[in-house]
Protein backbone atom coordinates (compact mmCIF):
# COMPACT_ATOMS: atom_id res chain seq x y z
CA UNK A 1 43.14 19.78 -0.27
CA UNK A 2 43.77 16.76 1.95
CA UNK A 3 46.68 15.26 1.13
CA UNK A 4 46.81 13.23 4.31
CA UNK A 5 43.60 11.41 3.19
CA UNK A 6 42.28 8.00 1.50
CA UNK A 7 39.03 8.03 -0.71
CA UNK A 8 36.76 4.80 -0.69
CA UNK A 9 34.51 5.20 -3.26
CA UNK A 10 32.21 3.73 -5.32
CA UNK A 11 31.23 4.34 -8.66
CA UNK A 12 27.84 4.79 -10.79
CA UNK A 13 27.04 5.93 -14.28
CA UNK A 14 28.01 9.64 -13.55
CA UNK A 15 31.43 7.97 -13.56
CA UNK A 16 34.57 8.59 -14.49
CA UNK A 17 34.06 11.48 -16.97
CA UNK A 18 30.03 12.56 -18.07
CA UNK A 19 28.81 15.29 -20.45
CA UNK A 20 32.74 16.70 -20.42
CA UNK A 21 32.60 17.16 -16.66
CA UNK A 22 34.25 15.05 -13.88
CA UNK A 23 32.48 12.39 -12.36
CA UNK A 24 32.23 11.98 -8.39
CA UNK A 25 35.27 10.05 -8.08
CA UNK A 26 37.49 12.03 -10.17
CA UNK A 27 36.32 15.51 -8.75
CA UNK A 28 36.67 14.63 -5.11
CA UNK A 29 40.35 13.12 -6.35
CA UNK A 30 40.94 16.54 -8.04
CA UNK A 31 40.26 19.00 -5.22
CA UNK A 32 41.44 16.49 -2.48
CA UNK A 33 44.00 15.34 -3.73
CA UNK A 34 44.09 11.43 -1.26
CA UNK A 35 47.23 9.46 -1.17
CA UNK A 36 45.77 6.80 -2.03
CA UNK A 37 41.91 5.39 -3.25
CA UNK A 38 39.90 2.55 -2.83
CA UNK A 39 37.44 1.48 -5.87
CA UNK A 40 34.20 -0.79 -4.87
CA UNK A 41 32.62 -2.18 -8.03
CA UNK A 42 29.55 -3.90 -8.20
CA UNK A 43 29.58 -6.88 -10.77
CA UNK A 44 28.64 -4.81 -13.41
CA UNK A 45 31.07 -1.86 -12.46
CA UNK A 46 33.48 -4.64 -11.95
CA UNK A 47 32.97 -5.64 -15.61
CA UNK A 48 33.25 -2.71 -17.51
CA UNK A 49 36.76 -2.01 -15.24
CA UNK A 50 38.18 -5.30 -16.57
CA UNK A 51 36.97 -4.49 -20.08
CA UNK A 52 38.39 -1.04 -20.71
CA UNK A 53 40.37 0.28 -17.00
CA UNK A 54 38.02 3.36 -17.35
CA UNK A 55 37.61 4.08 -13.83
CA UNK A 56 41.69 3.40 -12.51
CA UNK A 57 43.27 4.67 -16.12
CA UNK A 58 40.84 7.99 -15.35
CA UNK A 59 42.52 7.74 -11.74
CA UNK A 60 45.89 8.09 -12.63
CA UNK A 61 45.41 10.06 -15.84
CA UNK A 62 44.13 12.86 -13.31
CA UNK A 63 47.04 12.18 -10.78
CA UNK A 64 49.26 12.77 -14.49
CA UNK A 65 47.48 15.85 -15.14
CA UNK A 66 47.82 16.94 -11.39
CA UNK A 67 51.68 15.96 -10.70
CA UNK A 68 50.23 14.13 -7.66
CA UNK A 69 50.83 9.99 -6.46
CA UNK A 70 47.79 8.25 -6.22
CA UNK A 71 47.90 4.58 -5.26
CA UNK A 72 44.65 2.66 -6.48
CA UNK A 73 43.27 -0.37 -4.68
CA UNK A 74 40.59 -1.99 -6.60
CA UNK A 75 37.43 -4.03 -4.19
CA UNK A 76 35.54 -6.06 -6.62
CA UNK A 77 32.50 -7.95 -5.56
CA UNK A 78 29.30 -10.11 -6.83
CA UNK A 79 26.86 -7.77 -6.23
CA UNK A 80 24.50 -7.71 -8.96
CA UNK A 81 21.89 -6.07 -7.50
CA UNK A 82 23.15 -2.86 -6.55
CA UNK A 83 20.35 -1.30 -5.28
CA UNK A 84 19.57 -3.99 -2.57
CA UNK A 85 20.40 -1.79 0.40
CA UNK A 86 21.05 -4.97 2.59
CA UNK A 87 24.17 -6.24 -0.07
CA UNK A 88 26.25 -3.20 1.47
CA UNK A 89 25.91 -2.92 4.97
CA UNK A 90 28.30 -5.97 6.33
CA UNK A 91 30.45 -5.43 3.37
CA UNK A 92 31.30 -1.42 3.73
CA UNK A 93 31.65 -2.11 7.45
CA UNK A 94 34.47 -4.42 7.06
CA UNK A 95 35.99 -2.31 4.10
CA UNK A 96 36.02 0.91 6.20
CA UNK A 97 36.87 -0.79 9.54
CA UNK A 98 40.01 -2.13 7.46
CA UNK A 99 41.09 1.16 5.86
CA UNK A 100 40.93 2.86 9.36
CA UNK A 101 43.16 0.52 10.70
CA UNK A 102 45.48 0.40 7.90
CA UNK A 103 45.53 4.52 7.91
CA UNK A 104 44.93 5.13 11.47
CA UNK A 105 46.45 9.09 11.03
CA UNK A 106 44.85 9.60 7.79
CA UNK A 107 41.16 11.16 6.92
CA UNK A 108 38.62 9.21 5.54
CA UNK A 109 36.94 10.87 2.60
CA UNK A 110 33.63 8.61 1.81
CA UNK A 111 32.51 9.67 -1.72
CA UNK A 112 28.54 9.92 -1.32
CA UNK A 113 27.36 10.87 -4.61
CA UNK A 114 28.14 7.52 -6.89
CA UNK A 115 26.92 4.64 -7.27
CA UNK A 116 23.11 3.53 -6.47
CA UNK A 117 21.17 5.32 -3.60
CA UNK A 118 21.53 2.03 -1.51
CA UNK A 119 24.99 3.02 -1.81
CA UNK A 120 25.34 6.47 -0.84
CA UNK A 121 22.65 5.87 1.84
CA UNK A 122 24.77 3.37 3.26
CA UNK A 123 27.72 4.97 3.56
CA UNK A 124 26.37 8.29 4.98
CA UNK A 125 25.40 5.43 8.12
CA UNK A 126 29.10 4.85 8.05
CA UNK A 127 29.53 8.36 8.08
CA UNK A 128 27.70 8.14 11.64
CA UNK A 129 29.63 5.05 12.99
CA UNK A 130 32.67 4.81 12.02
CA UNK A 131 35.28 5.91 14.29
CA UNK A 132 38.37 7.93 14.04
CA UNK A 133 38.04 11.47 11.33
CA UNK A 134 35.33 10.67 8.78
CA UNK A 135 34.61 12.86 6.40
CA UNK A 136 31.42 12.24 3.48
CA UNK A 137 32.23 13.95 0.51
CA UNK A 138 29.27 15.46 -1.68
CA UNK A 139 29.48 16.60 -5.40
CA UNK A 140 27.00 18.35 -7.56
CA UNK A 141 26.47 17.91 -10.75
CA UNK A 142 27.06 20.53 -13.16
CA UNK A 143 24.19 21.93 -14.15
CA UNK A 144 23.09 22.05 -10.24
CA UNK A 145 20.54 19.60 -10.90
CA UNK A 146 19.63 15.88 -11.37
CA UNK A 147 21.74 14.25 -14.65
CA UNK A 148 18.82 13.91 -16.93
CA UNK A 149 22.15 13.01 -19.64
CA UNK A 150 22.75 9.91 -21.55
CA UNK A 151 24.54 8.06 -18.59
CA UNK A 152 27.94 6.08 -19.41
CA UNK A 153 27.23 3.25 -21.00
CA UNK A 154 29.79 0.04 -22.27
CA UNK A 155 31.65 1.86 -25.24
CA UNK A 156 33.81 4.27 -23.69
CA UNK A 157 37.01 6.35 -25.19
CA UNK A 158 38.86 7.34 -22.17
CA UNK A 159 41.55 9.02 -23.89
CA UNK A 160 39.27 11.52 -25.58
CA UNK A 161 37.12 11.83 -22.85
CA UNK A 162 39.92 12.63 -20.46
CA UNK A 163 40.93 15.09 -23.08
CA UNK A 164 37.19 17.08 -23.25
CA UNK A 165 37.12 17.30 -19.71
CA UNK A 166 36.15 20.89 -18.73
CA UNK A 167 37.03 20.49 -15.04
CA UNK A 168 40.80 20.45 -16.36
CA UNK A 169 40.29 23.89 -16.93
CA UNK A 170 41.80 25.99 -14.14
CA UNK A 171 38.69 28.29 -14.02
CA UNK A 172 36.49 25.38 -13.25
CA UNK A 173 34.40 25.16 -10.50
CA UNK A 174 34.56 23.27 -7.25
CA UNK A 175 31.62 21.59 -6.95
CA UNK A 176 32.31 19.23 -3.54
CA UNK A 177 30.81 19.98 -0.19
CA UNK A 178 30.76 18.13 2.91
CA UNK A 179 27.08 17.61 3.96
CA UNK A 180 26.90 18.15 8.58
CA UNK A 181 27.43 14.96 9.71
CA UNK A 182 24.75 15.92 12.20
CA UNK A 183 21.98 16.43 10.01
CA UNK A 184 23.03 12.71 8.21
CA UNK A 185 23.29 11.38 12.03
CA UNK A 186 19.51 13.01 12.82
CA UNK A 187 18.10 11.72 9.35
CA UNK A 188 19.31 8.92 10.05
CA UNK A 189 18.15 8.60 13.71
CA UNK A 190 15.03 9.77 12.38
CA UNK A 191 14.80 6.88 9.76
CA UNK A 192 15.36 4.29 12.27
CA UNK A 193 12.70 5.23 14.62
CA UNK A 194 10.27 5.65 12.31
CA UNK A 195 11.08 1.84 11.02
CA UNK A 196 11.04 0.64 15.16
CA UNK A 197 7.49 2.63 15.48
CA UNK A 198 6.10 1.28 12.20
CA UNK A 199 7.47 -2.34 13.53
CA UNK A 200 5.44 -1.86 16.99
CA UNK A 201 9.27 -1.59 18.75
CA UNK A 202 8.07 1.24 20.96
CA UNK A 203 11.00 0.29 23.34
CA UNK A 204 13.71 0.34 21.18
CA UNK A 205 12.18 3.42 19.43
CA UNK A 206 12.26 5.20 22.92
CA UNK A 207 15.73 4.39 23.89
CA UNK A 208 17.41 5.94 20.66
CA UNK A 209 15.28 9.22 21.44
CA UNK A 210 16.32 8.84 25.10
CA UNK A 211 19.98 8.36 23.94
CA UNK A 212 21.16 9.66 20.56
CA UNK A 213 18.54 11.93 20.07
CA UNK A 214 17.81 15.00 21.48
CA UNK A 215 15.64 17.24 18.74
CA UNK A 216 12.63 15.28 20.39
CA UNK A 217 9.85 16.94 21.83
CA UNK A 218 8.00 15.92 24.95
CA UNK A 219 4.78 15.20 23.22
CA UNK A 220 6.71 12.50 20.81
CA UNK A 221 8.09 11.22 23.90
CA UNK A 222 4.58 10.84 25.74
CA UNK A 223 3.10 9.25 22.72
CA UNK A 224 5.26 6.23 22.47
CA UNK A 225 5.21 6.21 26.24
CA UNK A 226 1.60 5.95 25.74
CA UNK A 227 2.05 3.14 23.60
CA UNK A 228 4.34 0.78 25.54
CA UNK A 229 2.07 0.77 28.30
CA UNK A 230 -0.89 0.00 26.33
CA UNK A 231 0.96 -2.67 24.86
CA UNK A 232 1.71 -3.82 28.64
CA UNK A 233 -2.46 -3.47 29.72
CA UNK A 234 -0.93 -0.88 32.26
CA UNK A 235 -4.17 1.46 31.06
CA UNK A 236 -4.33 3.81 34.18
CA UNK A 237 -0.25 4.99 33.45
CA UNK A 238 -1.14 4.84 29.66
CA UNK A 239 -4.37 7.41 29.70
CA UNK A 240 -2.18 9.49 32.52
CA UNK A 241 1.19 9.72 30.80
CA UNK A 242 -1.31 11.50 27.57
CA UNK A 243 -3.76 13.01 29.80
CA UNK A 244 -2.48 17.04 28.61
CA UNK A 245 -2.54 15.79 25.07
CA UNK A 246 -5.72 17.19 22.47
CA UNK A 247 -6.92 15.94 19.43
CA UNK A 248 -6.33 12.57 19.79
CA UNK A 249 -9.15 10.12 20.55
CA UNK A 250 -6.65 7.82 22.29
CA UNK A 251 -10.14 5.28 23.72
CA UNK A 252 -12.44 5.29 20.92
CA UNK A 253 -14.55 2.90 22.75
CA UNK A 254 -16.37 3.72 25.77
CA UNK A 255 -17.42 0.18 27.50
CA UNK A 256 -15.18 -1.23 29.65
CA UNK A 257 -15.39 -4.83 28.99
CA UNK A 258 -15.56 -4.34 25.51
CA UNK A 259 -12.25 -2.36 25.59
CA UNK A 260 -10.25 -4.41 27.24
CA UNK A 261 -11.42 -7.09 24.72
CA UNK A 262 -10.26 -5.00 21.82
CA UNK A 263 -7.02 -3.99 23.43
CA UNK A 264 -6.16 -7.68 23.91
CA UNK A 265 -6.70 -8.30 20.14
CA UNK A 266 -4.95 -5.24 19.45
CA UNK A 267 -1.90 -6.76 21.01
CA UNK A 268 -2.30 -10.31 19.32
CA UNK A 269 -2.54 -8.36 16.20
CA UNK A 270 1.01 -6.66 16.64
CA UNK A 271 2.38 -10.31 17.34
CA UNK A 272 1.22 -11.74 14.53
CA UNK A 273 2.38 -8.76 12.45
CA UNK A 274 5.84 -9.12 13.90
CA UNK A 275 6.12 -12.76 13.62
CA UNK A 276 5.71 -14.06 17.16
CA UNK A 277 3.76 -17.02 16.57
CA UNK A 278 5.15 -18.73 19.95
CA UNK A 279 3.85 -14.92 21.84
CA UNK A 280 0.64 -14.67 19.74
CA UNK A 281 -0.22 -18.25 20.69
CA UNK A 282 0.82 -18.56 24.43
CA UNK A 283 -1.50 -14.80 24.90
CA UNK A 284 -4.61 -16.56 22.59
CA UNK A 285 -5.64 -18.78 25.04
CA UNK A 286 -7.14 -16.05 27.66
CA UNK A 287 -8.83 -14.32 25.35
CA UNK A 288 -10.25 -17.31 23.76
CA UNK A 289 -11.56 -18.28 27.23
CA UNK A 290 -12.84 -14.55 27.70
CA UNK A 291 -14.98 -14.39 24.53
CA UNK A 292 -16.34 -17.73 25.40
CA UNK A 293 -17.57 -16.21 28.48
CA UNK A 294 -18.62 -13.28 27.05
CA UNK A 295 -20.83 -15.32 24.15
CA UNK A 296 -22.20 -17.32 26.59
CA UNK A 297 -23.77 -14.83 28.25
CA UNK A 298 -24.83 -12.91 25.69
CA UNK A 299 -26.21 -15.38 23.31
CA UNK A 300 -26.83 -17.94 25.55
CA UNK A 301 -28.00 -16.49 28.42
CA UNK A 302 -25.69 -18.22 30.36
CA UNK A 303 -23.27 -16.39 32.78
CA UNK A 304 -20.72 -18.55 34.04
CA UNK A 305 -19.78 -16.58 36.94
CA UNK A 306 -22.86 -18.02 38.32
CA UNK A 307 -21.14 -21.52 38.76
CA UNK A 308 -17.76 -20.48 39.31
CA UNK A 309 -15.64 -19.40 42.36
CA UNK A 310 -12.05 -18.37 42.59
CA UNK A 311 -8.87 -20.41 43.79
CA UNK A 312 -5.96 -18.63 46.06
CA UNK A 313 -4.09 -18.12 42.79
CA UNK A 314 -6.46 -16.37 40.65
CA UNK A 315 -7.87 -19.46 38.55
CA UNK A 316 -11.48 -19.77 38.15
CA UNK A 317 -12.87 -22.97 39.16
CA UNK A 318 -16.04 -24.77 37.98
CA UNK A 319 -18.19 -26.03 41.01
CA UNK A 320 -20.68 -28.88 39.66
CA UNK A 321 -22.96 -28.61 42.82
CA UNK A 322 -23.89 -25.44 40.79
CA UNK A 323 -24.16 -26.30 37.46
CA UNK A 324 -26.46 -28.90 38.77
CA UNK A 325 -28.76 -26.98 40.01
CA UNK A 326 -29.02 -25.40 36.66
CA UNK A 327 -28.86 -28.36 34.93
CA UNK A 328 -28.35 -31.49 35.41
CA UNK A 329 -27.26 -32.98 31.76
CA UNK A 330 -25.04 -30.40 31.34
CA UNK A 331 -23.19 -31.43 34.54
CA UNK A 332 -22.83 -34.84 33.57
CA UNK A 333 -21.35 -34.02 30.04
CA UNK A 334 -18.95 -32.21 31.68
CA UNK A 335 -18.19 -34.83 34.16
CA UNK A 336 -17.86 -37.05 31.29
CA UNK A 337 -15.58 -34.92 29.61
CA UNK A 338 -13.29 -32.81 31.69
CA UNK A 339 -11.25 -33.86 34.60
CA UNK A 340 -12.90 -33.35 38.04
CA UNK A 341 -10.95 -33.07 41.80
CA UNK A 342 -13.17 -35.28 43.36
CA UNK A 343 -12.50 -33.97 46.41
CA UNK A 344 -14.02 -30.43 45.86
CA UNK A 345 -16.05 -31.37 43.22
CA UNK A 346 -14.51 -28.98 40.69
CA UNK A 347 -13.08 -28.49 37.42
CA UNK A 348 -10.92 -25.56 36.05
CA UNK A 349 -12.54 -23.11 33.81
CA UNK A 350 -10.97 -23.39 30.19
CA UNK A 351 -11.92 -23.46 26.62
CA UNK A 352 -12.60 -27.18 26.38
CA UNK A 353 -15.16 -26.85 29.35
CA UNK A 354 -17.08 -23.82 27.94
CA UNK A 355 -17.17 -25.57 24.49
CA UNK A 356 -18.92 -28.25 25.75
CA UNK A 357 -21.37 -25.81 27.46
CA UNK A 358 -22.05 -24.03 24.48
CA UNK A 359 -22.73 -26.80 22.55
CA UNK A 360 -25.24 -28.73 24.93
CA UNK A 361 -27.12 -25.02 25.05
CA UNK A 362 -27.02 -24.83 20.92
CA UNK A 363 -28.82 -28.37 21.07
CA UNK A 364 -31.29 -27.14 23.48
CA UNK A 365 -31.93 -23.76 21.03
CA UNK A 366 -34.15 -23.60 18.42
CA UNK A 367 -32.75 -23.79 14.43
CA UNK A 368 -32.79 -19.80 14.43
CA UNK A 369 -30.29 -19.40 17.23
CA UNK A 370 -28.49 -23.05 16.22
CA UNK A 371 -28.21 -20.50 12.75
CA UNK A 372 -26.54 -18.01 14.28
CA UNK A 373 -24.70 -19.53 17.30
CA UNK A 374 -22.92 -22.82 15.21
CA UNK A 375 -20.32 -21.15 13.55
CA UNK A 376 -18.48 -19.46 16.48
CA UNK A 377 -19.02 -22.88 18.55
CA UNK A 378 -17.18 -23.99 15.30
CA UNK A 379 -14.45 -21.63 15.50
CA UNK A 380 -13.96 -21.80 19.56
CA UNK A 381 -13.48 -25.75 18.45
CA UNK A 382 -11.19 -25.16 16.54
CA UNK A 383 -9.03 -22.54 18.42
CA UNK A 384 -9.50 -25.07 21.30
CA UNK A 385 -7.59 -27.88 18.64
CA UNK A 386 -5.06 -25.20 18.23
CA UNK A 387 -4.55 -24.06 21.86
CA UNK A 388 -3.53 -28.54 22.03
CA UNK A 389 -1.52 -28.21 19.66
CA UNK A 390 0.29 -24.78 19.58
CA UNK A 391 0.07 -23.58 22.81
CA UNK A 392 0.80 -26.06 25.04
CA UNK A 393 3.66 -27.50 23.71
CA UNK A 394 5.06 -23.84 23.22
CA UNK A 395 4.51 -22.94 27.06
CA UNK A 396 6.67 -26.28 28.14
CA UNK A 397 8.84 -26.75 25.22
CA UNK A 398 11.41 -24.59 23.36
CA UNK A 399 9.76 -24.97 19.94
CA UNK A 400 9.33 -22.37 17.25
CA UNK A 401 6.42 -22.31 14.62
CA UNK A 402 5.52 -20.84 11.28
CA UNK A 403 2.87 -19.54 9.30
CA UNK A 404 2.34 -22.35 7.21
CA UNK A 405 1.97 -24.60 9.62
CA UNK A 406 -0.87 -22.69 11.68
CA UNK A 407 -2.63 -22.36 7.87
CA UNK A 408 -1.84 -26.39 7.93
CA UNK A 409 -3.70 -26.97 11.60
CA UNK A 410 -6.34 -24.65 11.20
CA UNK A 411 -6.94 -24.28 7.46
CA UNK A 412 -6.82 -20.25 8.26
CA UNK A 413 -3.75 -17.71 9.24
CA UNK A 414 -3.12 -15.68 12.52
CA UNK A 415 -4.27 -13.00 10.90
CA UNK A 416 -7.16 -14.16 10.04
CA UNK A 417 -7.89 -15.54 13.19
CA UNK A 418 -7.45 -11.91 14.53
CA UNK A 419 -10.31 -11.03 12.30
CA UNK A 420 -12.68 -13.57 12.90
CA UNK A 421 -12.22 -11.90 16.59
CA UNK A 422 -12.71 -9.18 15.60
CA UNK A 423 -15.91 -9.54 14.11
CA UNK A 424 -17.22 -11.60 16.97
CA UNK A 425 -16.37 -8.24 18.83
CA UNK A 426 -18.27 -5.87 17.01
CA UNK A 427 -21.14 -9.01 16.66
CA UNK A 428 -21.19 -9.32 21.11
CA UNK A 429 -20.87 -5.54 21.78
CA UNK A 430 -22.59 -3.89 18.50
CA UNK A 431 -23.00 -0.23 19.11
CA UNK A 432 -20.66 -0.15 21.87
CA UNK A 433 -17.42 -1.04 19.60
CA UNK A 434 -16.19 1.01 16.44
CA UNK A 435 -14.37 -0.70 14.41
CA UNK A 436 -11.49 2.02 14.03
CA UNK A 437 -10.58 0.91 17.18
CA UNK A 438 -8.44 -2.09 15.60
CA UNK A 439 -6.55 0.27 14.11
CA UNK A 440 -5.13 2.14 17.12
CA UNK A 441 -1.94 1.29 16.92
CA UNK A 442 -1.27 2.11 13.17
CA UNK A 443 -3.46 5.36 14.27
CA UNK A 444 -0.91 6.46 16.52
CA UNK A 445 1.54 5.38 14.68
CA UNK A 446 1.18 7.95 12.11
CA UNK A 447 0.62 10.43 14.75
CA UNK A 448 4.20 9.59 16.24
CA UNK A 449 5.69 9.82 12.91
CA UNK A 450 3.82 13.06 11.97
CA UNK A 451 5.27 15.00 15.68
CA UNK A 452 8.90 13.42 14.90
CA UNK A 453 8.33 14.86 10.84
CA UNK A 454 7.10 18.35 12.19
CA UNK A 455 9.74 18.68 14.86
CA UNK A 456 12.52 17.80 12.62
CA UNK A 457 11.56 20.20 10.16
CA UNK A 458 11.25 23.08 13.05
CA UNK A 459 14.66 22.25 13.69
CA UNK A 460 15.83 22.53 10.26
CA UNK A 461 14.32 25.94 9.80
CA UNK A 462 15.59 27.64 12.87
């Protein structure tokens, strides 16, 4: 008995009275006796209150039966989808922030067991958050199982239902319990890094097991370790930081080039997954200009390093002394089409340049290789169309972009833009790439979550 208390509760088809037994709100009302209680209705709670005052005439009917005060506060809203988890979360946070300020000395009893699932999961995260003395408030159900009944429906006699009421006898049972508030803080934990590793967040994911969560083990730890410097192409740190752990083939592919290839696309994949347009386009462009080098030499038999040199800053440079030498018409296409410094005879190595020299070497191939090579010099056309209008304007502008308008531009979506690189990849590097590779991430994913599911349970068993 907490006398010193206020119940916020909701309420569900268990309640007020079911199958002769209390519902939630009435039993926790019974054994806890709170000064006062606060009633959230959904819309179609809210209705059936107005139509009959089942759930506040139960209220006070009980507080009759009881010789206790109860003051009722009723919280209607227009939720009419009650099990939309995301209808709750602003709304109980204000509610609950309010009642602990209005009852700063009192304890909170939060009634977990009515209403939807959406509900009760919600407020067992307020159970977690809220300050001052919380307490969640569980109640079984009778038979000590799941209410397989006829749940209460519109019609409703509270009068004789009140009067049926087994609980009112006084060798009823108790059937509350308060759940640990740590297990509901680690579940929930739990749930939320789950949802950050499943959304690529490795940082965020890491912080809450740095900070709030200490059941972790070191190998979860290690793993998304592992994956936020793959993410950051810091490869040597992310093969050391797993270098103890077995079982996991962590670099599925053995050749070098082609691996850093896939673990580029790997990352564009996770941006377009996660919405970044604006960081999926501004990181397309060097990997665009790195399979264009790449196809060249493989299918054209062209390597471009041949004609290139490198500036103080890293850029790669076109010299057209030495693409000359090579040939000549393809040096003055270029000159026609790129901008040249005059003064060193150059031109900066990008995808506009290398499309021009793969299509004056399709037009020197025969039909067979025209066959084979035309449809990637199509698609590096069109990412170079893309990389005008997308990337450039994103790298000087503050501009956002959608979906629709990439599928607009290019007639295809980032994602399937990822795959068309992908199966240029497996097309340039054939036995040396497996295709499982693309699925890395989601591969270690799983692995993360399986570690965090198998620790947790350890835990629970000891």
């Amino acid at each position: 008995m907490l006398s010193n208390s206020v119940l916020f509760s909701c309420v569900g088809n268990t309640d007020p009275i079911r199958d002769n037994f209390d519902g939630p709100l009435l039993h926790i009302i019974r054994y806890y006796r709170p000064h006062k209680v606060y009633i959230f209705f959904s819309k179609e709670m809210g209705e059936r209150e107005k139509k009959d005052m089942r759930y506040s005439r139960s209220v006070e009917m009980l507080a009759e039966h009881l010789g206790i005060s109860v003051e009722i506060e009723k919280i209607f809203s227009d939720i009419k989808d009650p099990h939309n988890f995301d209808a709750y979360i602003d709304i109980f946070d204000y509610i609950i922030k309010k009642i602990r300020k209005d009852h700063p000395d009192d304890t909170l009893l939060l009634n977990i067991s009515s209403g939807t699932p959406q509900m009760e999961a919600t407020l067992c995260l307020e159970t977690v958050v809220a300050e001052g003395r919380v307490i969640p408030v569980q109640v079984a159900t009778p038979a000590r199982s799941s209410n397989r009944s006829r749940p209460v429906g519109e019609d409703y006699n509270i009068e004789l239902e009140f009067q049926n009421n087994l609980d009112n006898e006084p060798e009823s049972e108790n059937r509350c319990s308060e759940p640990d508030i740590i297990s509901f803080k680690k579940t929930l934990l739990e749930a939320q890094i789950k949802a950050l590793v499943n959304s690529y967040n490795y940082s965020a994911a890491k912080t809450i097991l740095t900070n709030f969560y200490p059941f972790a083990k070191e190998r979860v730890m290690k793993l998304i370790q592992h994956c936020i410097y793959r993410f950051e192409l810091k490869t040597n740190l992310a093969e050391e930081v797993v270098a103890g752990i077995k079982g996991i083939n962590f670099y599925p592919v053995k050749h070098k080039e082609c691996m850093k290839v896939c673990e580029y696309i790997n990352i564009l994949d996770i941006y377009q997954k996660t919405g970044d347009l604006a960081g999926f386009f501004l990181r397309l462009n060097p990997l665009i200009e790195r399979m264009q080098s790449i196809f060249l030499r493989i299918f054209c038999r062209f390597d471009i390093s041949e004609v290139t040199e490198k500036s103080p800053n890293g850029e790669s440079w076109i010299r057209l002394s030495k693409v000359k030498s090579i040939d000549s018409e393809m040096a003055e296409k270029i000159e026609r089409s790129c901008y040249i410094n005059t003064r060193r005879n150059t031109t900066r190595l990008n995808i506009r340049l290398q499309n021009i020299i793969i299509g004056h070497l399709i037009e020197r191939n025969n039909v067979e290789a025209e066959k084979i090579m035309k449809p990637w010099y199509n698609f590096f056309t069109l990412m170079e169309r893309l990389n005008q209008d997308f990337r450039n304007p994103l790298a000087h502008e503050i501009w956002g972009i959608t979906e629709q308008e990439v599928c607009d531009a290019a007639g295809m979506t980032c994602g399937e833009i990822i795959s068309r690189l992908q199966e240029l990849t497996v097309m340039l590097y054939k036995k040396h790439c497996k295709t499982g590779v693309f699925k890395i991430y989601e591969s270690l994913n799983k692995k993360i979550i399986e570690e965090l599911t198998r620790e947790s349970r350890n835990i629970r068993e000891i």
